[in-house]
C-alpha atoms as a PDB file:
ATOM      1  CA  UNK A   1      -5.222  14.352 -38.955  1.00  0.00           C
ATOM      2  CA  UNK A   2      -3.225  11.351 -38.472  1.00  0.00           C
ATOM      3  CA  UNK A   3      -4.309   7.933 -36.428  1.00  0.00           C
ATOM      4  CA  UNK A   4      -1.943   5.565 -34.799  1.00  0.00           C
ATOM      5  CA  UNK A   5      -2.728   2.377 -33.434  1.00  0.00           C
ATOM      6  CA  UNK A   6      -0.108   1.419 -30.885  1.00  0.00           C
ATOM      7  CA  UNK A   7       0.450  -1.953 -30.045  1.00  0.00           C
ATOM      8  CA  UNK A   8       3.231  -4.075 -28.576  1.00  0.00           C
ATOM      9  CA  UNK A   9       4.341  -4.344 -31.974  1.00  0.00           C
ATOM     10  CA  UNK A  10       5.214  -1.234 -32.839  1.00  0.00           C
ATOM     11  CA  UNK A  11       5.405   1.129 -29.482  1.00  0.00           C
ATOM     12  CA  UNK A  12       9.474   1.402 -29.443  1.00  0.00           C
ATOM     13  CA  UNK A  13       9.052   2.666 -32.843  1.00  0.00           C
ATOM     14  CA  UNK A  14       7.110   5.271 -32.455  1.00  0.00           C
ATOM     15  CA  UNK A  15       8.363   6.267 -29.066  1.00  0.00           C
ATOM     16  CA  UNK A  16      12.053   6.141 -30.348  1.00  0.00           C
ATOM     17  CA  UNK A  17      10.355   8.798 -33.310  1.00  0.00           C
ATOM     18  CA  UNK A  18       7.990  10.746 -30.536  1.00  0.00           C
ATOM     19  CA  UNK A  19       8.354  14.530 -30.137  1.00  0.00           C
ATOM     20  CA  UNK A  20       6.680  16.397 -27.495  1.00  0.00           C
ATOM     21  CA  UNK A  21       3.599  17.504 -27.608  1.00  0.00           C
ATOM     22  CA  UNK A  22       0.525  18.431 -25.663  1.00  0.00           C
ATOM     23  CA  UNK A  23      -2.509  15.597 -25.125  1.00  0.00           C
ATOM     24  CA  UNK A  24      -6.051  16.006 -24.805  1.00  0.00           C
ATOM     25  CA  UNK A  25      -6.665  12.673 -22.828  1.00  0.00           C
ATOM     26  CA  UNK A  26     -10.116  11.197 -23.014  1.00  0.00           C
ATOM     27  CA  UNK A  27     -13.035   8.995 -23.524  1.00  0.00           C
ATOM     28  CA  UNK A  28     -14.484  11.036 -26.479  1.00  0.00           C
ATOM     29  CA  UNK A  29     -17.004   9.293 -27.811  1.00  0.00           C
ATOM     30  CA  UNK A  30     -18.907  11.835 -29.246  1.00  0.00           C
ATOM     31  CA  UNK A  31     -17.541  15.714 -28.725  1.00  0.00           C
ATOM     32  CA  UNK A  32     -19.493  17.073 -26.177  1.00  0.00           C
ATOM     33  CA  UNK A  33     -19.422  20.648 -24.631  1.00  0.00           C
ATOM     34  CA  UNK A  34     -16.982  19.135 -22.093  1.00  0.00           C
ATOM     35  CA  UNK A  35     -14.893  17.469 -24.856  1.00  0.00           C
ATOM     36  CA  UNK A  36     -14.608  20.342 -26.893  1.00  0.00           C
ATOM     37  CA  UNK A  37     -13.720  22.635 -23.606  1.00  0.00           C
ATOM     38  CA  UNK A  38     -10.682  19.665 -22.239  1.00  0.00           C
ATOM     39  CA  UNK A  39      -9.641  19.602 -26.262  1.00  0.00           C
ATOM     40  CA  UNK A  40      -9.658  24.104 -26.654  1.00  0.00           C
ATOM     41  CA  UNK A  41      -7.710  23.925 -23.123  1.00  0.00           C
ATOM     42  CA  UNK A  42      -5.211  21.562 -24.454  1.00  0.00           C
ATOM     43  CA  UNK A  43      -4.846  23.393 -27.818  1.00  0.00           C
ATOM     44  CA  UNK A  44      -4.557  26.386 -25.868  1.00  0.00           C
ATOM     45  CA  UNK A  45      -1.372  25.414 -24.005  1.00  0.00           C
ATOM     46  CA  UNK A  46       0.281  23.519 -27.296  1.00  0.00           C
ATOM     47  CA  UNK A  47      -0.173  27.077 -28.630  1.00  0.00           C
ATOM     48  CA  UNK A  48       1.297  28.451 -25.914  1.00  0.00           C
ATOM     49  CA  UNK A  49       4.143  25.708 -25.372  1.00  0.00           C
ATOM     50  CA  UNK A  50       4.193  26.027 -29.571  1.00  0.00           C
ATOM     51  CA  UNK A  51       3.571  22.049 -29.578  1.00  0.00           C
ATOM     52  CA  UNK A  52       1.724  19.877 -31.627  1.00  0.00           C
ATOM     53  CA  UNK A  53      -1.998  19.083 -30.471  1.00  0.00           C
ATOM     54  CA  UNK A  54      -2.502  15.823 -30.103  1.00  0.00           C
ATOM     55  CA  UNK A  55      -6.055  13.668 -29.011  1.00  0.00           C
ATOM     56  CA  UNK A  56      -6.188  10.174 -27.721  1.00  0.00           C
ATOM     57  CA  UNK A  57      -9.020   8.699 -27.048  1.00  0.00           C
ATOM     58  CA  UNK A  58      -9.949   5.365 -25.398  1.00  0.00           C
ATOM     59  CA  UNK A  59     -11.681   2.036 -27.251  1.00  0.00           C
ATOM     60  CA  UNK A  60     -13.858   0.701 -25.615  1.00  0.00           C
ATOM     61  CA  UNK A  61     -14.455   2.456 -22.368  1.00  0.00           C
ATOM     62  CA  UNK A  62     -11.756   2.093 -19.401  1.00  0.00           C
ATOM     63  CA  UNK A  63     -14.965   0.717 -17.550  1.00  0.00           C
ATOM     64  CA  UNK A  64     -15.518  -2.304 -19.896  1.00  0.00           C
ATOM     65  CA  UNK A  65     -11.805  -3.105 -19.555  1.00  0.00           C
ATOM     66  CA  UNK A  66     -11.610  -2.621 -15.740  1.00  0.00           C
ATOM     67  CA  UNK A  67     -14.649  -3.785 -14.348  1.00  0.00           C
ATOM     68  CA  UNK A  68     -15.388  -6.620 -17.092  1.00  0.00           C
ATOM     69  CA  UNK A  69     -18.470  -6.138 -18.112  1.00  0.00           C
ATOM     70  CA  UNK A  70     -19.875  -5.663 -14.444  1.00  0.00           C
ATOM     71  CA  UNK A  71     -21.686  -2.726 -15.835  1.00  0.00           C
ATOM     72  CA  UNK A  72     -22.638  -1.864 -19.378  1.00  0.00           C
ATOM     73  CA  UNK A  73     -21.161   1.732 -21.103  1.00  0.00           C
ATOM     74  CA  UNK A  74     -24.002   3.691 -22.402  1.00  0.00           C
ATOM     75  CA  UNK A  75     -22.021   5.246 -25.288  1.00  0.00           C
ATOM     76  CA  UNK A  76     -23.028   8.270 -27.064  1.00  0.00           C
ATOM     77  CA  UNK A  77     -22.069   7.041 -30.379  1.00  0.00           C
END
């Protein structure tokens, strides 16, 4: 497993070096029944598609960014 952190810095570089691929998209902060079905689904298709797998995941919660702290995240980890 291999984790990027994107910024402004560096985004043209990797997306000048990106291949495609097949995302699980998500708020996964902890891998739930429902995680692990939306990450199997995704892994099924990459398999399919014969693509890499990959998984982003969001820090902190889309909410907390959105809404500004209008309502607090319960997070499960």
């Amino acid at each position: 497993m291999e984790i990027i952190h994107v910024n402004n810095k560096n985004r043209e570089i990797y997306l000048s070096n990106a291949n495609p691929c097949v995302m699980a998209l998500g708020f996964f902060d902890g891998v739930h029944l429902g995680h692990q079905q939306v990450i199997n689904k995704a892994k099924q298709i990459a398999n399919e598609k014969k693509l890499t797998l990959a998984c982003m995941s969001f820090f902190p919660h889309p909410k907390e960014v959105l809404k500004k702290g209008e309502e607090p995240v319960q997070y499960l980890m």
